[in-house]
Each structure stands twice: as structure tokens, then as C-alpha cells.
N, C-alpha and C. Protein backbone atom coordinates (compact mmCIF):
# COMPACT_ATOMS: atom_id res chain seq x y z
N UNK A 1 1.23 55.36 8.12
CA UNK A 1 1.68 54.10 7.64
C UNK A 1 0.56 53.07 7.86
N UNK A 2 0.32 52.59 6.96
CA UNK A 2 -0.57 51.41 6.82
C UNK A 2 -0.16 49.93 6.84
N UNK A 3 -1.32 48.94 7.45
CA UNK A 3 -0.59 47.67 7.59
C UNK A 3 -1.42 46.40 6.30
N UNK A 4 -0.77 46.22 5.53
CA UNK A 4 -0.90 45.47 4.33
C UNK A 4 -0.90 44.26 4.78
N UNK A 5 -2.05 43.12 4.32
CA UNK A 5 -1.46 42.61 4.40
C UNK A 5 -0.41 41.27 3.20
N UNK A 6 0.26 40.33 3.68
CA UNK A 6 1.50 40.06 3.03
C UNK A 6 0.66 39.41 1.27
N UNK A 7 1.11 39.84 0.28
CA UNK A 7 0.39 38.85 -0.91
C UNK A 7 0.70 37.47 -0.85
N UNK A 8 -0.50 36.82 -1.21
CA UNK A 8 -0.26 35.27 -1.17
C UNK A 8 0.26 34.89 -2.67
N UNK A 9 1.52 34.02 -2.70
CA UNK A 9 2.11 33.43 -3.55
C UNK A 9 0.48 32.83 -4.66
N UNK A 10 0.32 32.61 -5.75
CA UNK A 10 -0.54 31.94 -6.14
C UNK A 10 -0.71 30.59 -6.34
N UNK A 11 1.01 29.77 -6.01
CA UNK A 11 1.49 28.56 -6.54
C UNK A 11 1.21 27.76 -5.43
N UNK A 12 1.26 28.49 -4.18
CA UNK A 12 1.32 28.02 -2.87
C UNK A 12 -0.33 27.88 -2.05
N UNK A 13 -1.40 28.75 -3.20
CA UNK A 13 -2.53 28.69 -3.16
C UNK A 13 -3.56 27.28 -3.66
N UNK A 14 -2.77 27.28 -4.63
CA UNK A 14 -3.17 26.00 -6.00
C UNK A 14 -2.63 24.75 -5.18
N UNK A 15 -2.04 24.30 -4.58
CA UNK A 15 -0.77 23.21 -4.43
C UNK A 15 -0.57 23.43 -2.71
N UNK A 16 -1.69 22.36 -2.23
CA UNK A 16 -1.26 22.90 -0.44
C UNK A 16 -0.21 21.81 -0.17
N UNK A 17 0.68 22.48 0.38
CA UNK A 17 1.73 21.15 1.23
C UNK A 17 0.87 20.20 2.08
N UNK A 18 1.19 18.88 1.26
CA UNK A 18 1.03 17.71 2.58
C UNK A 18 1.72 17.33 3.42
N UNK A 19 1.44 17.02 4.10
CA UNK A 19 1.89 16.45 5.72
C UNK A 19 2.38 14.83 5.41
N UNK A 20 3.68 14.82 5.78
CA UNK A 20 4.18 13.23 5.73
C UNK A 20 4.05 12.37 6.97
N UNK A 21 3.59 11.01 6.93
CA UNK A 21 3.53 10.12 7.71
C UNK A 21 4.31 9.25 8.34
N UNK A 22 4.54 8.38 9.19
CA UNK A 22 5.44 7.78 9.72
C UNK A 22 4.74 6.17 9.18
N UNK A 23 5.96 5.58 9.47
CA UNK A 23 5.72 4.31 9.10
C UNK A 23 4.35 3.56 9.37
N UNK A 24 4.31 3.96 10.77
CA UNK A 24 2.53 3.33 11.31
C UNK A 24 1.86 3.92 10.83
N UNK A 25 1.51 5.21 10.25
CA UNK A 25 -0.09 5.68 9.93
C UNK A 25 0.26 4.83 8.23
N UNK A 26 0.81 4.92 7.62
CA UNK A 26 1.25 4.35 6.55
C UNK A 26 0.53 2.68 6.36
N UNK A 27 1.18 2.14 7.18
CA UNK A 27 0.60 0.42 7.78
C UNK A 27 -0.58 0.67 7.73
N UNK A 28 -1.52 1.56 8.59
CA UNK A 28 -2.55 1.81 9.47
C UNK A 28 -3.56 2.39 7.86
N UNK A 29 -2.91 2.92 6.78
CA UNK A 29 -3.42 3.23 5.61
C UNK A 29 -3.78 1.70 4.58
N UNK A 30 -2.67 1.38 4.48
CA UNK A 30 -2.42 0.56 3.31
C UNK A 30 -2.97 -0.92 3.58
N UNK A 31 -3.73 -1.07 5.69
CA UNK A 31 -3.83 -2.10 5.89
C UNK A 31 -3.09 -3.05 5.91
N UNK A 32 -1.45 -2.79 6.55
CA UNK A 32 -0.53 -3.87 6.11
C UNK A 32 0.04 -3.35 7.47
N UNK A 33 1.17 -4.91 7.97
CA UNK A 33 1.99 -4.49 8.78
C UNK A 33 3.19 -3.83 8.38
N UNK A 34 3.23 -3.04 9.88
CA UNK A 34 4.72 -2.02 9.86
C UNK A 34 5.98 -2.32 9.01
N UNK A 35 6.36 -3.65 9.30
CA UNK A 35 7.40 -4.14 8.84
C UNK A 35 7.61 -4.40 7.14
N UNK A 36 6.01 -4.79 6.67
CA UNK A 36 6.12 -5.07 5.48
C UNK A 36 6.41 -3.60 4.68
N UNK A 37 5.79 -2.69 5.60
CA UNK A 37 5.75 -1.31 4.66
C UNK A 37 7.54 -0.97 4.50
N UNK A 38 7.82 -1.16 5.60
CA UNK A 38 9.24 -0.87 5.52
C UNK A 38 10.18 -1.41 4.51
N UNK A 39 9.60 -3.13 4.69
CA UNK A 39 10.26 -3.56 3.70
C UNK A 39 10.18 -3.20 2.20
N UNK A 40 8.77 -3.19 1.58
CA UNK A 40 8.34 -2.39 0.48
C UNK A 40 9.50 -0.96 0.29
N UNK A 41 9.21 -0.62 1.36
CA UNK A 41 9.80 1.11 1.37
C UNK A 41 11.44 0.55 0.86
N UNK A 42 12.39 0.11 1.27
CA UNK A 42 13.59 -0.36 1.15
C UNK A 42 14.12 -1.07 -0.19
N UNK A 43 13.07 -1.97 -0.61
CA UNK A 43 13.09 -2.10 -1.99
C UNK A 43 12.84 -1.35 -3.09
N UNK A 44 12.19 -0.28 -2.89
CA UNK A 44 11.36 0.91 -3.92
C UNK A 44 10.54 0.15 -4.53
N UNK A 45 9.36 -0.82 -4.02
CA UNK A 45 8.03 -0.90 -4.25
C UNK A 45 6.77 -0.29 -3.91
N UNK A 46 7.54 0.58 -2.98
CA UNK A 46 6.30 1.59 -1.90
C UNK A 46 6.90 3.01 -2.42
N UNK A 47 5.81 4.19 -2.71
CA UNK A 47 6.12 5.18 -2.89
C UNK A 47 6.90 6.03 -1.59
N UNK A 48 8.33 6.25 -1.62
CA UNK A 48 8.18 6.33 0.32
C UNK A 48 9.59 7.15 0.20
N UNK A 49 9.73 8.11 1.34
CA UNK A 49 10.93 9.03 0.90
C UNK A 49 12.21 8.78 2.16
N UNK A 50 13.49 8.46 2.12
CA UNK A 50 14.20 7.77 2.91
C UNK A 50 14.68 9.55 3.91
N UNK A 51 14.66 9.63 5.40
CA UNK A 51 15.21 10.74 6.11
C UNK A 51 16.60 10.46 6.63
N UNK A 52 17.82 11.42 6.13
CA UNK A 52 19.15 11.18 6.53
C UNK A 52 19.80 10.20 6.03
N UNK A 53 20.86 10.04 6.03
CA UNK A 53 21.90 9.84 4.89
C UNK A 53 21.61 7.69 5.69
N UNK A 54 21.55 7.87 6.82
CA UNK A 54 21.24 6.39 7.38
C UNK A 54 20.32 5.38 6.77
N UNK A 55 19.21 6.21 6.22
CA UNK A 55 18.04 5.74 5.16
C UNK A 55 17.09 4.36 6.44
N UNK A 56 17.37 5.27 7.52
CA UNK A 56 16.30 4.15 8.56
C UNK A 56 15.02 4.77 9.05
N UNK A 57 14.74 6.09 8.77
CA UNK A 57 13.70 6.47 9.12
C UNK A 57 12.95 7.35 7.27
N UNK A 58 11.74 6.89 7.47
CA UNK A 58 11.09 7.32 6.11
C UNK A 58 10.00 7.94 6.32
N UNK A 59 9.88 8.43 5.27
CA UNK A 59 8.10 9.22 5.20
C UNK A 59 7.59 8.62 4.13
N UNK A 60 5.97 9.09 4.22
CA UNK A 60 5.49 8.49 3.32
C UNK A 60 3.83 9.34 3.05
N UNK A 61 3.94 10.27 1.90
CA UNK A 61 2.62 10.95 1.85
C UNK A 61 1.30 10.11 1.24
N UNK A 62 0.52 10.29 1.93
CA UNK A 62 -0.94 9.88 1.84
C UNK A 62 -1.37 9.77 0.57
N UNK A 63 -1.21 10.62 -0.01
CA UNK A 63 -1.52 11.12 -1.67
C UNK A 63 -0.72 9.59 -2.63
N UNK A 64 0.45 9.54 -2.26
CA UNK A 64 1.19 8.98 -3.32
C UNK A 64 0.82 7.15 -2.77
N UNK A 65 0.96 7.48 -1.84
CA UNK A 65 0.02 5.77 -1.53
C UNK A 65 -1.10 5.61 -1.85
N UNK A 66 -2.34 6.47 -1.84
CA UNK A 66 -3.25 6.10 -2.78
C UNK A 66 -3.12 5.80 -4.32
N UNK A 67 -2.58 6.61 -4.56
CA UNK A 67 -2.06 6.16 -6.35
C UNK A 67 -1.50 4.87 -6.23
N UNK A 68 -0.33 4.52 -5.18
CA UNK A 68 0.12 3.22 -5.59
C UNK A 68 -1.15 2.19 -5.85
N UNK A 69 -1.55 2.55 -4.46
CA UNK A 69 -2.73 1.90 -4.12
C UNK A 69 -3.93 1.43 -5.33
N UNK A 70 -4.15 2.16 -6.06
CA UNK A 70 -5.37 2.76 -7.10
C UNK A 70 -4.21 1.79 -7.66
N UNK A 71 -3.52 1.59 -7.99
CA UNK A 71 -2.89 1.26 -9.55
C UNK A 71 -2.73 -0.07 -9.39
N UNK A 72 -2.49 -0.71 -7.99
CA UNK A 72 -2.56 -1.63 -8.03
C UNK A 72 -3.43 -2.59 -8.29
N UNK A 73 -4.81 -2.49 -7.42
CA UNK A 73 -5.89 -2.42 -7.99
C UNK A 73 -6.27 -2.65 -9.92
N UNK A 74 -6.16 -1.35 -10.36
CA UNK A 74 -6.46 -1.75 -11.66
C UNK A 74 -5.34 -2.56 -12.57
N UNK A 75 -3.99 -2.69 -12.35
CA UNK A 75 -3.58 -3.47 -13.16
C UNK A 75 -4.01 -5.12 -12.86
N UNK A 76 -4.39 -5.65 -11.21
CA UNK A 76 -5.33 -7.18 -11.06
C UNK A 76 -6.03 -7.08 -12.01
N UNK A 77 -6.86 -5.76 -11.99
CA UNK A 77 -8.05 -6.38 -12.50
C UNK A 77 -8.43 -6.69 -14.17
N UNK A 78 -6.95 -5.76 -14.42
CA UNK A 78 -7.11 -6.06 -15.93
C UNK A 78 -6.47 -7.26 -16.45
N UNK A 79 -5.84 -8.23 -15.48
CA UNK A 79 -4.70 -9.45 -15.95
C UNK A 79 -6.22 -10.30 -15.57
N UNK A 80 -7.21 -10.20 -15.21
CA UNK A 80 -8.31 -11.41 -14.95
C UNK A 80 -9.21 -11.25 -16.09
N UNK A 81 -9.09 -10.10 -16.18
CA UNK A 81 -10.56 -9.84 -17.32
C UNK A 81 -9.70 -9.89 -18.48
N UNK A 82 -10.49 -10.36 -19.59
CA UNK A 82 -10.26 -10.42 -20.87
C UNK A 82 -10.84 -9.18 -21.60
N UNK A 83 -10.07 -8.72 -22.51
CA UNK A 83 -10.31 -7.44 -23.66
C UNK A 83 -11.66 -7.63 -24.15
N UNK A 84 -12.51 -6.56 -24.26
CA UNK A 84 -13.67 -6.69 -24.68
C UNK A 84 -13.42 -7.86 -26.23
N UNK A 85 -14.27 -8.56 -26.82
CA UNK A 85 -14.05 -8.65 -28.28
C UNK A 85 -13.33 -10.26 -28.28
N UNK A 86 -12.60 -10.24 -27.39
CA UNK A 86 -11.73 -11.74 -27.49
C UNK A 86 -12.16 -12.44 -26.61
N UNK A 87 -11.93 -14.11 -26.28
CA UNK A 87 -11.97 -14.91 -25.85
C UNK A 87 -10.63 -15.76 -25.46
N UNK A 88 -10.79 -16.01 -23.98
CA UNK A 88 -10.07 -16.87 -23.48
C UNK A 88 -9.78 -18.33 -24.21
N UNK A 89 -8.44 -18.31 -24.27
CA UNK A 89 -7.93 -20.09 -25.36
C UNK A 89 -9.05 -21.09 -24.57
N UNK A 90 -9.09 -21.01 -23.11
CA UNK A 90 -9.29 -22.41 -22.97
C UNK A 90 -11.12 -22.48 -22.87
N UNK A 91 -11.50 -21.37 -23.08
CA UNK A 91 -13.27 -21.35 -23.49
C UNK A 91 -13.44 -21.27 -25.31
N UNK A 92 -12.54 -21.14 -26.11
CA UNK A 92 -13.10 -21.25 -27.28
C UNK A 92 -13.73 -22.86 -27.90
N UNK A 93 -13.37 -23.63 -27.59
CA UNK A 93 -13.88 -25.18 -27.59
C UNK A 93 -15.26 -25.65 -27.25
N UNK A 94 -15.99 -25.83 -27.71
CA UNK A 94 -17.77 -26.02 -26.94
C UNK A 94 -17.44 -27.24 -27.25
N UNK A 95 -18.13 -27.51 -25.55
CA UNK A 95 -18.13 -29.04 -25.18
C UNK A 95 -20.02 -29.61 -25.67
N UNK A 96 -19.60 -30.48 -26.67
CA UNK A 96 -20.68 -31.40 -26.77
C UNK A 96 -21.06 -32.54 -26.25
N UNK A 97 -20.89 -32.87 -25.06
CA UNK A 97 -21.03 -34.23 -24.02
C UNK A 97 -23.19 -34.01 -23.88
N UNK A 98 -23.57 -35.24 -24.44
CA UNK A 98 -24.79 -35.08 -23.79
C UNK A 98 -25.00 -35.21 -22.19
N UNK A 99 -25.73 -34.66 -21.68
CA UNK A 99 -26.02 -34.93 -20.12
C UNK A 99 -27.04 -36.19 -19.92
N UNK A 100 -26.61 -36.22 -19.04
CA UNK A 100 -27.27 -37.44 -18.77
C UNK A 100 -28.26 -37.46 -17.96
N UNK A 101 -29.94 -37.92 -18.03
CA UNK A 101 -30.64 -37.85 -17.11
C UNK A 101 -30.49 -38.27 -15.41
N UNK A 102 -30.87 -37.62 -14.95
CA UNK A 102 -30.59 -38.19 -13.35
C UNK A 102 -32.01 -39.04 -12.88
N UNK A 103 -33.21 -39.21 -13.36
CA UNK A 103 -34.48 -39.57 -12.91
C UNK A 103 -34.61 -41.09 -12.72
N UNK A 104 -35.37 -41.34 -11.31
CA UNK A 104 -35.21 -42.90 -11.35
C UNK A 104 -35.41 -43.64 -11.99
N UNK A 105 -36.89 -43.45 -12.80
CA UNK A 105 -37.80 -44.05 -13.91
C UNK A 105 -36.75 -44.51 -14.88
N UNK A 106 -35.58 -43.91 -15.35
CA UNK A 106 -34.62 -44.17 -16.32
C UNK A 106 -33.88 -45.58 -15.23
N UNK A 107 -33.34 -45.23 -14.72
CA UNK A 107 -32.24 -45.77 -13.83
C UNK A 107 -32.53 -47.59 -13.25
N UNK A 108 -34.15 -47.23 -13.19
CA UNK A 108 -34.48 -48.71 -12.99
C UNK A 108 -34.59 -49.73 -14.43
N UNK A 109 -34.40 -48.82 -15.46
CA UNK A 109 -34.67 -50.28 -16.94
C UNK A 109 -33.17 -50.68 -16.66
């Protein structure tokens, strides 16, 4: 009798289980306090998974907070910047005000 050993699933090869966090490494990620994460977590603004029917203790994987994270990020940055091609309403107007010299030579006639 020979000792085999067990075949590895292939799904379980592709796809490693992550490890869930507690509220502080979470904070300690996202750069925010404990409380706010919680609060986030309670509203469903934080990607975050509620433990026991009490819904007072949560997890929260690393993975899916970066995405929040990442997304948050790019939707700022696209409400500041303007679409290639267009222009902001309140820059289409060119201001024609002459400037005015600042030099004393003027200032004394």
C-alpha cells in the first residue's frame, strides 16, 4: 500500500482564502478612526461583513477595502477634472481688463 498524496482542488489553488480583519486593523488600513469604520460599516458605506445575528461584531477583508478605497479616489478625481475636449462655464469668458503698469516713473505724472 502506497501513500498518495491528497489531489489539490484546482479552484482552491487559483482563489487563496483571505484572512478577515477586526475593526482596528481595518482603522489602522483605511487611516481612519475605529469608530468611524464602524459607523461606515453599519450604514453599508464600508465594504464590511456583520458576525451573528447581534450585527455588533464585523469583519472586514483587506482586498475589498482597497477597492472601496481605489474607487473612491477615482470618482474625486473625476468630479474636479473636466472631460478632455470641454471647458469649464466659468473659464469660457476671456477677460479683457488692461493691466495696469506698476512703475514709479508712471505714478509720479
Amino acid at each position: 500500500m502506497s501513500i498518495q498524496p491528497t489531489p489539490i482542488n484546482p479552484l482552491e489553488s487559483l482563489y487563496p482564502v483571505e484572512a478577515p480583519v477586526g475593526p482596528q486593523d481595518a482603522a489602522r488600513f483605511l487611516k481612519m478612526h475605529t469608530k468611524t469604520v464602524l459607523r461606515k460599516a453599519r450604514s453599508g458605506t464600508l465594504p464590511a461583513h456583520p458576525v451573528g445575528k447581534d450585527r455588533k461584531r464585523w469583519h472586514f477583508y483587506l482586498s475589498e477595502l482597497d477597492d472601496w478605497l481605489r474607487s473612491q479616489v477615482i470618482a474625486d478625481c473625476h468630479l474636479r477634472r473636466p472631460v478632455e475636449g470641454t471647458t469649464l462655464p466659468h473659464r469660457t469668458q476671456v477677460s479683457l481688463v488692461p493691466l495696469r503698469s506698476t512703475s514709479k516713473s508712471q505714478d509720479a505724472c
